[in-house]
Each structure stands twice: as C-alpha cells, then as structure tokens.
Protein backbone atom coordinates (compact mmCIF):
# COMPACT_ATOMS: atom_id res chain seq x y z
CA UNK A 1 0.00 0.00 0.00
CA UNK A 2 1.45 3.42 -0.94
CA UNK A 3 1.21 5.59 2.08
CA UNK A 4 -0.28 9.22 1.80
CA UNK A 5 1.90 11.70 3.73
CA UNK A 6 -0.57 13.79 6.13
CA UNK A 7 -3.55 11.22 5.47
CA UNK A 8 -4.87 8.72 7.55
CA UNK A 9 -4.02 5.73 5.20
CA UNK A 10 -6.70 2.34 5.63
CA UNK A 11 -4.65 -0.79 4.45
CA UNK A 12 -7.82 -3.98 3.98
CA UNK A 13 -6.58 -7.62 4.10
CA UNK A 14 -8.43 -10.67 2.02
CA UNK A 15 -11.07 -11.98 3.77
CA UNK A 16 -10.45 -14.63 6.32
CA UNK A 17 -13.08 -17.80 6.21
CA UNK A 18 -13.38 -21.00 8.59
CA UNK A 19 -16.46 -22.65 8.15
CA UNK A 20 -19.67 -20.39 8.23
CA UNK A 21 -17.40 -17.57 9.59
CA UNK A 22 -15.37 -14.41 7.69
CA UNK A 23 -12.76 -12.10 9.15
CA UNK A 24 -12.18 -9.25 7.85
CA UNK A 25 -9.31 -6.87 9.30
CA UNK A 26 -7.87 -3.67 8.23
CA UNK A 27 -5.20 -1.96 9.16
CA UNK A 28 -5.35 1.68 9.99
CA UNK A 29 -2.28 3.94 9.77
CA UNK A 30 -1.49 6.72 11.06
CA UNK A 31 0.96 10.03 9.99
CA UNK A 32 3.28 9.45 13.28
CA UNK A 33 3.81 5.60 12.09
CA UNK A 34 1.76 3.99 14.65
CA UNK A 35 -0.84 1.25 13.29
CA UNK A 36 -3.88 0.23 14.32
CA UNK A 37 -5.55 -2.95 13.36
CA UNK A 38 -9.63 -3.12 13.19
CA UNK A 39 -11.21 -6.11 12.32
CA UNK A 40 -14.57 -7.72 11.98
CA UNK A 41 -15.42 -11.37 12.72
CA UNK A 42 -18.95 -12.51 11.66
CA UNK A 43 -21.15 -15.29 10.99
CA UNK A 44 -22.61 -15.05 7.13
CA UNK A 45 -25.51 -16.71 5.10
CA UNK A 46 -22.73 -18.03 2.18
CA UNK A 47 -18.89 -17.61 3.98
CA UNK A 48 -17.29 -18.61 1.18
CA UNK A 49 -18.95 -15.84 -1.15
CA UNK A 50 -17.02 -12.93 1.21
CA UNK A 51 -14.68 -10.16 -0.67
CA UNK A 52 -12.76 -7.42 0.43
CA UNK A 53 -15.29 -4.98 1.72
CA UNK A 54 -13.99 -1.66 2.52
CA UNK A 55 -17.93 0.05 3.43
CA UNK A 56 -17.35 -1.86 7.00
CA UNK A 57 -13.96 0.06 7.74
CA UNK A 58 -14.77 3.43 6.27
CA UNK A 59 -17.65 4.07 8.25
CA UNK A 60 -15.66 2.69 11.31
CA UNK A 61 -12.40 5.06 10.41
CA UNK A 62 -14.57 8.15 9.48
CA UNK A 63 -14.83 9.39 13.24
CA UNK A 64 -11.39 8.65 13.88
CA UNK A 65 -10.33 10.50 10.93
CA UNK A 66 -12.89 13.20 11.85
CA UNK A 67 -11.38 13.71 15.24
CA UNK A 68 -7.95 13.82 14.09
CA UNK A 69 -8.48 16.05 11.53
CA UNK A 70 -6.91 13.79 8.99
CA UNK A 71 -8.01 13.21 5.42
CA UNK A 72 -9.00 9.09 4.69
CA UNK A 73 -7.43 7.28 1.99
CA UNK A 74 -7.98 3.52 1.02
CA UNK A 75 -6.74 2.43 -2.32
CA UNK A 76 -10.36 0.06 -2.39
CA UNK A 77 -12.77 1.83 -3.45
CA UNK A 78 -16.51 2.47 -2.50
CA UNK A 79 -19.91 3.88 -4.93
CA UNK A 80 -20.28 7.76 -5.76
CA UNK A 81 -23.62 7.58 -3.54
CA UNK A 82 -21.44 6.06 -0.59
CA UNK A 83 -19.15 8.43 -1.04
CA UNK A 84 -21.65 11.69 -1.40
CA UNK A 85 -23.20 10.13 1.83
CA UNK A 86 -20.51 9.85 4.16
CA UNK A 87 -19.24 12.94 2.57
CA UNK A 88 -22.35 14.52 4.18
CA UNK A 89 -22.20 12.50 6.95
CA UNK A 90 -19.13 13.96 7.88
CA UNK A 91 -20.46 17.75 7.28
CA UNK A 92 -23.39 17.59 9.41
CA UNK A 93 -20.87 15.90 12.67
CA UNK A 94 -18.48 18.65 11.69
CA UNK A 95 -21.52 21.04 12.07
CA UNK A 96 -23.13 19.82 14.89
CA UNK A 97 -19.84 19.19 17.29
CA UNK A 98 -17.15 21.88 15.63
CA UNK A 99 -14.87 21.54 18.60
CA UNK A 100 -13.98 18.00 18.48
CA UNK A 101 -14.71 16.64 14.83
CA UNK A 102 -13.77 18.33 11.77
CA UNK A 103 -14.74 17.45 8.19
CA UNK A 104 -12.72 15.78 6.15
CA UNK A 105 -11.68 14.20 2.84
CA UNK A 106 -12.70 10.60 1.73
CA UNK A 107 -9.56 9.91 -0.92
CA UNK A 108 -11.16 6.80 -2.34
CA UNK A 109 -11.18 5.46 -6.40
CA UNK A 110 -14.69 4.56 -7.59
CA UNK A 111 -15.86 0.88 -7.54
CA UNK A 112 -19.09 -0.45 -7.63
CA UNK A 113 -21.09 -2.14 -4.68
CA UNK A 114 -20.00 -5.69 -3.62
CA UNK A 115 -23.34 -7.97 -4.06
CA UNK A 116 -24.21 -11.69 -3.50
CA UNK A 117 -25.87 -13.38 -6.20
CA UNK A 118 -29.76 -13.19 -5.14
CA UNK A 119 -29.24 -10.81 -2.31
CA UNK A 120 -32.20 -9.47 -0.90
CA UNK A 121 -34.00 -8.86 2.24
CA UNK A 122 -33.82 -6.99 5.73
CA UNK A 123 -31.26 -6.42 8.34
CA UNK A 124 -31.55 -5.25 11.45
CA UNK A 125 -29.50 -4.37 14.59
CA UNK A 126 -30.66 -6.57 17.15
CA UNK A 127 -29.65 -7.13 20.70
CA UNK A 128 -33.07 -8.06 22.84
CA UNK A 129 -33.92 -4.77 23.69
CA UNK A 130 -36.71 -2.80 23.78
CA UNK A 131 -35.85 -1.35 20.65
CA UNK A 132 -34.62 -4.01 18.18
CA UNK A 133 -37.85 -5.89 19.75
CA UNK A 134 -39.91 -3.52 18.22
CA UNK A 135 -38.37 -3.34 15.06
CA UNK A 136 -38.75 -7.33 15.36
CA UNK A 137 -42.27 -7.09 15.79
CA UNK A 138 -42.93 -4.78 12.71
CA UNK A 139 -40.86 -6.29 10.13
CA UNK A 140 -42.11 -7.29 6.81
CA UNK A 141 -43.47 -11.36 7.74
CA UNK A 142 -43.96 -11.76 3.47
CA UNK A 143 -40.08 -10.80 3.35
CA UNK A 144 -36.91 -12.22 4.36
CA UNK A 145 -35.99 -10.73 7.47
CA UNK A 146 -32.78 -11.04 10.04
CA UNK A 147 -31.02 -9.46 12.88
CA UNK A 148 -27.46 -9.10 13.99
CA UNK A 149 -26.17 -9.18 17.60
CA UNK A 150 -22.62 -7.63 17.81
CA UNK A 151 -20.27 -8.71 20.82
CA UNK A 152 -18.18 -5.69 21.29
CA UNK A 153 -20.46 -2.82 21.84
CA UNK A 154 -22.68 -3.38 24.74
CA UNK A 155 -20.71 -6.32 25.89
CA UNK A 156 -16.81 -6.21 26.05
CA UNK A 157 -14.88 -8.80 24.17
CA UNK A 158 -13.63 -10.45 27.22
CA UNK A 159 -16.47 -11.09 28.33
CA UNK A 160 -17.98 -14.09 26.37
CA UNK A 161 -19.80 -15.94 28.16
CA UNK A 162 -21.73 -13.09 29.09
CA UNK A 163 -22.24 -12.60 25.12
CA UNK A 164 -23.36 -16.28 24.91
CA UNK A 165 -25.71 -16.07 27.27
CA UNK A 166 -27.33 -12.89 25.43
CA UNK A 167 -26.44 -14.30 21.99
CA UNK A 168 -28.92 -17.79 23.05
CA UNK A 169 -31.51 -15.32 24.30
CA UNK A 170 -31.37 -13.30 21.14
CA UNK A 171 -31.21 -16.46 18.99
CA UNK A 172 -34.58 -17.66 20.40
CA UNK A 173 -35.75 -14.54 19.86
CA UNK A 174 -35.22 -14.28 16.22
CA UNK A 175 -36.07 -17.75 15.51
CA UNK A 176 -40.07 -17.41 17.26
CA UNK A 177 -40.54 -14.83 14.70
CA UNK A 178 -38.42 -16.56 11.41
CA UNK A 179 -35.92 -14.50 11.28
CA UNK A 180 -32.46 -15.63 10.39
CA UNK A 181 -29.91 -14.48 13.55
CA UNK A 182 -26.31 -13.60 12.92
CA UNK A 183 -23.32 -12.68 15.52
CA UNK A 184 -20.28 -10.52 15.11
CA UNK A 185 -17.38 -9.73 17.13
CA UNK A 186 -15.57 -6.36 16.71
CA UNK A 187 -13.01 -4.62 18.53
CA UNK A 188 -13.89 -1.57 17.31
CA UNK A 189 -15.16 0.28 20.46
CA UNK A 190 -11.13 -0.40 21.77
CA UNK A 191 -10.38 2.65 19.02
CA UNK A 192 -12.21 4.84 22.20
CA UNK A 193 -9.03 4.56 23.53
CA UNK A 194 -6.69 6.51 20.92
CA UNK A 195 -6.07 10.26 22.05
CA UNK A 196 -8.21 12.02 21.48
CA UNK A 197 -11.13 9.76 22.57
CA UNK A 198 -14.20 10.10 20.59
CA UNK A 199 -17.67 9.80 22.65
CA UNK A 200 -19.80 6.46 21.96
CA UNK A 201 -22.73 8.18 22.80
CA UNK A 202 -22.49 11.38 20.56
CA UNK A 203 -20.76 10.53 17.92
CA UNK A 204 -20.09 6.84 17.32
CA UNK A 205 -22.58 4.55 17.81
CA UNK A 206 -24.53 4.83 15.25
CA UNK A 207 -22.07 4.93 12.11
CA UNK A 208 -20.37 1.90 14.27
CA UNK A 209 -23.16 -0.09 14.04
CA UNK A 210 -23.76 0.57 10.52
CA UNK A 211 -20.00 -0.36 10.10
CA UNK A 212 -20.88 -4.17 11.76
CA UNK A 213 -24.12 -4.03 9.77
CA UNK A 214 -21.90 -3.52 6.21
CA UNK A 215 -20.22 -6.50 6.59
CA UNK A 216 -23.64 -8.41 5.78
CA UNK A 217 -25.01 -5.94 3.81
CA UNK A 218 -23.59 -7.79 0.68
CA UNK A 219 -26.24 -10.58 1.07
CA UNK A 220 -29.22 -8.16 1.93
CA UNK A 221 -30.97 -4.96 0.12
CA UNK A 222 -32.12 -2.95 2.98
CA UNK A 223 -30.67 -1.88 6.52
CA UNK A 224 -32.53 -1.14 9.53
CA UNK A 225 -31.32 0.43 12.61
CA UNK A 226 -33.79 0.72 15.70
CA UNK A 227 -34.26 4.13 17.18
CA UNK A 228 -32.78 5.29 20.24
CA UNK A 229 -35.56 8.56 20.91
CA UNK A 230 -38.42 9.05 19.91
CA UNK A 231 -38.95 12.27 17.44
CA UNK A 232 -40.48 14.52 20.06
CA UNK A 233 -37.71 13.93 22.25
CA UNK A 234 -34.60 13.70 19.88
CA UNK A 235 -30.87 14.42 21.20
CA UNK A 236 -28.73 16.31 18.70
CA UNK A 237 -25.61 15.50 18.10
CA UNK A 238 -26.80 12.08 19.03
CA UNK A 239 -24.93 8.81 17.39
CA UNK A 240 -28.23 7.48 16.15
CA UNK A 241 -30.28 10.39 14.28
CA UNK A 242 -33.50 9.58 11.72
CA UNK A 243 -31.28 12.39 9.39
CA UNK A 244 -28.27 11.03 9.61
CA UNK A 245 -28.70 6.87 9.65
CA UNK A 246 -29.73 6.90 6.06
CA UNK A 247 -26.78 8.22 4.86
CA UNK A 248 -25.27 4.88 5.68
CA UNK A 249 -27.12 4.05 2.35
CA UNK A 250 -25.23 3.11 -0.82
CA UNK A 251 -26.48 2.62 -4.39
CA UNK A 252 -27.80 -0.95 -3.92
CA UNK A 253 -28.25 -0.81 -0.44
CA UNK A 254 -30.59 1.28 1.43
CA UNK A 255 -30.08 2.11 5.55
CA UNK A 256 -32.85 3.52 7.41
CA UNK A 257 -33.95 4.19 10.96
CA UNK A 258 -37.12 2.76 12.69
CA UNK A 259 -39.68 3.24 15.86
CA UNK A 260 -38.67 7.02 16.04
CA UNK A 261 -42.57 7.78 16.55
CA UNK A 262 -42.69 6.10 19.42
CA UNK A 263 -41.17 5.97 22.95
CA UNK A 264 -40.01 3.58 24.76
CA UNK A 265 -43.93 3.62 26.56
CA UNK A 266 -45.67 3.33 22.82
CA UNK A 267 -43.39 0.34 21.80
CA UNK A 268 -43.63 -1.09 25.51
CA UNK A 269 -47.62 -0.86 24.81
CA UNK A 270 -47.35 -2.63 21.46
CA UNK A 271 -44.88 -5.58 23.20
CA UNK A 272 -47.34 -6.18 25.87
CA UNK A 273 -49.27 -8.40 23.84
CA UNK A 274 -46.42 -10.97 23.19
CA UNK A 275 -44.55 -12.60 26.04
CA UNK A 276 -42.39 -14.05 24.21
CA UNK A 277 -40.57 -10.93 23.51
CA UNK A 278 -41.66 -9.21 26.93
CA UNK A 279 -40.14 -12.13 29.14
CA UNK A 280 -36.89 -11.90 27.06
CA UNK A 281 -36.08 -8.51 26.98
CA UNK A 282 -32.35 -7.27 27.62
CA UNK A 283 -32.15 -4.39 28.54
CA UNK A 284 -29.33 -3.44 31.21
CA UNK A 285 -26.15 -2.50 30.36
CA UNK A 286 -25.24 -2.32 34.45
CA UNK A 287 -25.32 -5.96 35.42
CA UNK A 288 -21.63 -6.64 34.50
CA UNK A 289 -20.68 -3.92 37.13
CA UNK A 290 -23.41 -4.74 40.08
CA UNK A 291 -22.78 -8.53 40.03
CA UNK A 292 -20.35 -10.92 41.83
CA UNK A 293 -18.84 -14.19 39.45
CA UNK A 294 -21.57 -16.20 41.59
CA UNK A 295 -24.69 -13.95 40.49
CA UNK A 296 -23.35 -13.61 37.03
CA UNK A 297 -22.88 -17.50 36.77
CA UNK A 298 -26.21 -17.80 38.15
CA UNK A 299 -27.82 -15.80 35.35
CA UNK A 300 -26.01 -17.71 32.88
CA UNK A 301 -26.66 -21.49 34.09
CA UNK A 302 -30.69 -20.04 33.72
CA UNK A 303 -30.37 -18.54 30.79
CA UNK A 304 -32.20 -15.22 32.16
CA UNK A 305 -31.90 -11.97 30.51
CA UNK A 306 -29.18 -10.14 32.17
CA UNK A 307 -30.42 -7.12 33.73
CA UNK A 308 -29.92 -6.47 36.94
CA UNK A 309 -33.28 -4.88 37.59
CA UNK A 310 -32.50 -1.65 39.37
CA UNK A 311 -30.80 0.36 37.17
CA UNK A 312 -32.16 3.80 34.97
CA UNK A 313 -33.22 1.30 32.04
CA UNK A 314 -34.51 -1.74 34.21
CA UNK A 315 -36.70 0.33 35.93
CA UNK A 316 -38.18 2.84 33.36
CA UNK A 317 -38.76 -0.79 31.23
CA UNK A 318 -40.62 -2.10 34.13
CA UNK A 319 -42.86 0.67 34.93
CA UNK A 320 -43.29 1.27 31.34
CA UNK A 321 -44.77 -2.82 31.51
CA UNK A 322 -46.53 -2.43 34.46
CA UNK A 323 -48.44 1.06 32.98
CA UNK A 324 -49.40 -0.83 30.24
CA UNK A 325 -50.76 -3.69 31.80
CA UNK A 326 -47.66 -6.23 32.56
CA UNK A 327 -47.41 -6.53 36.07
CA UNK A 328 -44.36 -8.91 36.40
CA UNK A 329 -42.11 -10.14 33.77
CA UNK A 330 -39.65 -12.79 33.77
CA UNK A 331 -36.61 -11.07 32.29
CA UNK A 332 -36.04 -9.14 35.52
CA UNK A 333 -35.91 -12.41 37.96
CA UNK A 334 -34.82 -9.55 41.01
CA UNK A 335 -37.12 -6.56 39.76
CA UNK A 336 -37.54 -3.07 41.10
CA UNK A 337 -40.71 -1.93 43.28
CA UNK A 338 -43.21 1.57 42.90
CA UNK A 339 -41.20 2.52 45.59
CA UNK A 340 -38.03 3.17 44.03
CA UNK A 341 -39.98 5.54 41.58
CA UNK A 342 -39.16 7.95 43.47
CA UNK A 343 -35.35 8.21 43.30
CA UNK A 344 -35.03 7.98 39.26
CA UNK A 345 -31.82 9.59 38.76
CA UNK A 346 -33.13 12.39 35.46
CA UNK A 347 -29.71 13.04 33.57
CA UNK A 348 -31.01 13.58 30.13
CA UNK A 349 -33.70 15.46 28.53
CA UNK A 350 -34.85 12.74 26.82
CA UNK A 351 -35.46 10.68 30.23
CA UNK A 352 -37.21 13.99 31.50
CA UNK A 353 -39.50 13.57 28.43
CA UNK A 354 -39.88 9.82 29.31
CA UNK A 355 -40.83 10.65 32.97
CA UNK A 356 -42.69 13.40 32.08
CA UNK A 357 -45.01 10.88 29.62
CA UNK A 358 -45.25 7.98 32.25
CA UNK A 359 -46.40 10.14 34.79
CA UNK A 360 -49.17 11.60 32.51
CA UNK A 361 -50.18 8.03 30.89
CA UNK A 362 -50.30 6.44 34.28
CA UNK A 363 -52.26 9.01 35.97
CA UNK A 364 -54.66 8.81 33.05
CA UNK A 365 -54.84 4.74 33.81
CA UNK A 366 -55.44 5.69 37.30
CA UNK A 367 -52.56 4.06 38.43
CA UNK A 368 -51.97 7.09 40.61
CA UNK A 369 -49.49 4.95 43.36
CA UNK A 370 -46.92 4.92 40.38
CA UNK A 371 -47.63 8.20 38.97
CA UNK A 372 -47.46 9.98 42.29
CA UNK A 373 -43.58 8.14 42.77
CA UNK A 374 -42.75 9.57 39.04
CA UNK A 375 -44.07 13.20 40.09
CA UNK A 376 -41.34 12.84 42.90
CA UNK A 377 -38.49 12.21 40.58
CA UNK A 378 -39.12 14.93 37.98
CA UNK A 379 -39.79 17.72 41.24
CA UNK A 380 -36.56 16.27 43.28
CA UNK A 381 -34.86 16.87 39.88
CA UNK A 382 -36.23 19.95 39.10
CA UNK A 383 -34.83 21.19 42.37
CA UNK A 384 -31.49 19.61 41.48
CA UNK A 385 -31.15 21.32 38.26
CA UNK A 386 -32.12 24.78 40.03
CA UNK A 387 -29.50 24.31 42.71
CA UNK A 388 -27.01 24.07 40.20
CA UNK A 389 -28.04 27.25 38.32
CA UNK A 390 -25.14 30.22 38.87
CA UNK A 391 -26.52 32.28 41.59
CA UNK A 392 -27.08 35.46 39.46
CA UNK A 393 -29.83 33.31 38.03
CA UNK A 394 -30.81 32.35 40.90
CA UNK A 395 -31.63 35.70 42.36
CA UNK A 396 -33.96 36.26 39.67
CA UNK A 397 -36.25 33.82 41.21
CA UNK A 398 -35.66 34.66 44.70
C-alpha cells in the first residue's frame, strides 16, 4: 500500500473464512507511524462468497479520521452515492460538534457495490432490547428478514460468556418470529481509547453499528437500525439520528432508521401483547458492574436476561410494563418496586420527556401509586437542576 503523507491511510486484508465464519481486518495507519488494526469477525448466510469490503472500515475510520483532523485514503474503493453520503455525513458531525470533529476528505477510487448473487432482504441491529424488539415485531413477515447481535459494543470482548448467554436469548428470539440471527465480534469500540477519545454516545454509535451491519449488507438490500428517541424527544448530536442513519445508504443498499414515533412507553404498549418478547427482553447495560462471578454464573446457568433490575433502564422498562398492563415479567428475575420511583436519577432530557409521559399516561390509567412516585423524581430533579443554576440566576427567582 502506498502511504499518503498527512492522510490517515486504511490498508484492507483478504477476507479470512473458517467454516460459516469471515474475518475481515484492516489496518489503519497513522501520519506518526503507529498502526492500528480493526477487524470484523462474523457469521454469514454463504462464507465462502465474502470479498474485500472496505464500506465496513470506512464508516468505522470516518470518526477517527474526523477527530484527528486527517483526510482518509484507502486504495479500495466504495460507490459515488457512498461516497456523497458519508461525505455529508461527515459535514453535518463537523456542524453539529465543531470543537472535536472536523470534516474531512474521503480519498477513495470509484468501484461499484460488492453484491451476493440473489441478495435481498432486511437487516436489522438486534440485541433483545426494547428497541430491536420492536423493530422485530414490525418487520415485513412476506419478506426475508434477520437481525445481527454484535459482541463488542454493549458487551466487552472479554467477556464471552456473558455474550453467549445474550447471543442464546437473542437467537430464540429471532427464531419465534423466522428470522435468520447472525453474531459478530468487533473490537472496534477499543479505538475509544486513541487520544483524542471520541464519545460512543455522541458521535459513534450509530455509524459503528452501521459499520458491523456492512459487513452483511452484501447478502441483503435494505438496513434497519432501531431508534434510540423518539422524534419529540430527539438528542442532537446524538450517534443514532433519523437524518443522519440513512446516509449509511449506498447505491444498492438502502439504511434507514425505525420506531422514532414512538417511545419507549408506545413500543412497551405494542410488546405487551407478546410474552415471548416481553419475558426476554435485555435491557441493562449495568449488570456486569453490580454482580459478583456467583450472580453472574447464576444468570447464565438459567439462561435469564441479564439485567440487573435496578438500574435507569430496568426500571423505566418495568414501569413502562406495568403502565401498560404487565405486572411482572420474567426477564427481571430480582425486579424493582413503585417505591423506588421515586429516586429515578433524570440526567437527560430525553429521560425527562420519558418521565414526564409515564407520569401523565399512568395518571390517566389511574394508576396514581406509580404516577405519584414519578411526580417525585421529575420535582426532586427539578430542584437539582435549580440548585445548580449560577446564583445570578438564581436571584432572579428569589
């Protein structure tokens, strides 16, 4: 590979197959001579069909390029549409968070899409969630339809028998509603750690899941990615955006997001109706820290959704079941009570919207013990939020 002098250079390696399984790994390099390898290890409907894909790695090196300031180069190259996409892409992150990401140049040759004979079909994101559950429920049932659980995101890499546990859950999942299921492992989240760190939240996570979402994107024709907010209550910059997911898109394959008119309450309401999806959801992201190796093994030997039932997300899921009719569900075997209500920690606007519509919903349901507890959260925070004002603001109100 010919290096570019002041470029962030992407070197891609052939494909990598045992079995039913393809590696892919690039190698990213950068001005100062230090390398960094990225690679993507996935389960695939036809292994043996896998090419060099570089889609996967330039929507995983975009943000790193972005936050170094550093043109991309790769000598493979991509569509005009990709390229006009993450071109925009790359404006709009530039625009929204000037003082960390810059935009910057994608020095790539013109190539057309890779595509598997007969590919067609959806994709999802899918990790037992709330979220991806929905998506799930509303798919297409006259169309090929599949979802992808990636070990590396919510659940470190060392931690695989944690991922296994999940990945079963998920499996079962998928297969209730006939949809094929599909597992990768990435170390791509790792990359947090170069200097300057970029911020999963706000600007990676949802170009990094469309990155583990290319590599399969070859056998499929359209990409879904489940909504984090719903539109009334959208974060911006946010990872996941409905304006900015469907730039993922390339000439034969088309990304989009889903659920974004609903909250987590309207999709709760819609799940209600099918424990099977209600008893399995995953939802915590907490456990791993709350747990000793006894509890943890415990979960796993059952089989249980791991979430440790306490937590921001365990206990906004729960009252959002029992609001709309659930009063117990299986995936939290140690679940929260009304009482805890009370003490919702409110970091995020979006939450205060979620509160806000719980406590409204449930009142209307005259399930006044929980809205009452949820009335209590949003006034305690309220109060925080005014005791960290400045004071001259203060005194305005005084």
């Amino acid at each position: 590979m010919t290096k570019h002098p002041g470029k962030l250079n992407l070197r891609l390696e052939v494909p990598k197959v045992n079995g039913n399984t393809v590696r892919l790994d690039g190698y990213l390099n950068f001005p100062n001579g230090h390398e960094r390898n990225i690679f993507f290890e996935f389960t695939a409907p036809n292994a043996s069909q896998a090419q060099i894909n570089p889609r996967p790695f330039l929507l995983a090196c975009l943000p790193i390029a972005m936050i170094h300031g550093l043109d991309l180069h790769c000598e493979h190259g991509v569509d005009k549409v990709t390229r006009q996409n993450l071109t925009l892409w790359a404006k709009t992150y530039a625009g929204w968070i000037p003082q960390r990401l810059q935009c910057v140049k994608l020095d790539i040759p013109d190539a057309p899409c890779i595509r598997m004979p007969g590919a067609n079909g959806t994709l999802q994101a899918f990790s037992g969630g709330v979220d991806s559950c929905h998506t799930l429920l509303n798919r297409n049932p006259h169309r090929r339809h599949a979802g992808l659980m990636v070990h590396g995101f919510d659940i470190p890499l060392k931690r695989s028998a944690e991922f296994e546990n999940a990945w079963k859950n998920c499996v079962d999942i998928l297969h209730d509603y006939a949809a094929e299921s599909y597992q990768l492992r990435t170390n791509l989240r790792e990359c947090e750690a170069i200097r300057p760190r970029l911020n999963w939240e706000k600007e990676t996570h949802g170009i990094w899941i469309a990155a583990a979402l290319a590599c399969l994107e070859p056998w499929f024709d359209e990409i879904i990615i489940p909504s984090t907010f719903c539109t009334d209550a959208l974060l911006t910059p946010w990872g996941s955006h409905p304006e900015t997911d469907p730039l993922f898109s390339s000439e034969s394959v088309s990304y989009r997001q889903h659920g974004q008119e609903l909250d987590k309450l309207g999709k709760i309401a819609e799940l209600v109706a099918y424990p099977n999806l209600t008893e399995r959801l995953r939802v915590c992201w907490q456990l791993n820290h709350l747990l000793t190796e006894r509890l943890r093994a415990y979960w796993q030997f059952n089989h249980l959704p791991s979430n440790c039932g306490h937590c921001f997300k365990c206990v906004t899921t729960q009252t959002c079941l029992w609001i709309s009719g659930s009063p117990r569900s299986a995936a939290f075997p140690n679940p929260s009570s009304i009482n805890e209500l009370a003490n919702i920690q409110i970091t995020k606007e979006p939450n205060r919207y979620l509160i806000t519509r719980m406590e409204a919903v449930a009142r209307q349901k005259n399930r006044t013990d929980i809205a009452d507890q949820l009335m209590s959260a949003l006034s305690r925070s309220n109060s925080h939020t005014f005791q960290r004002l400045p004071r001259w603001f203060k005194k305005l109100f005084s």
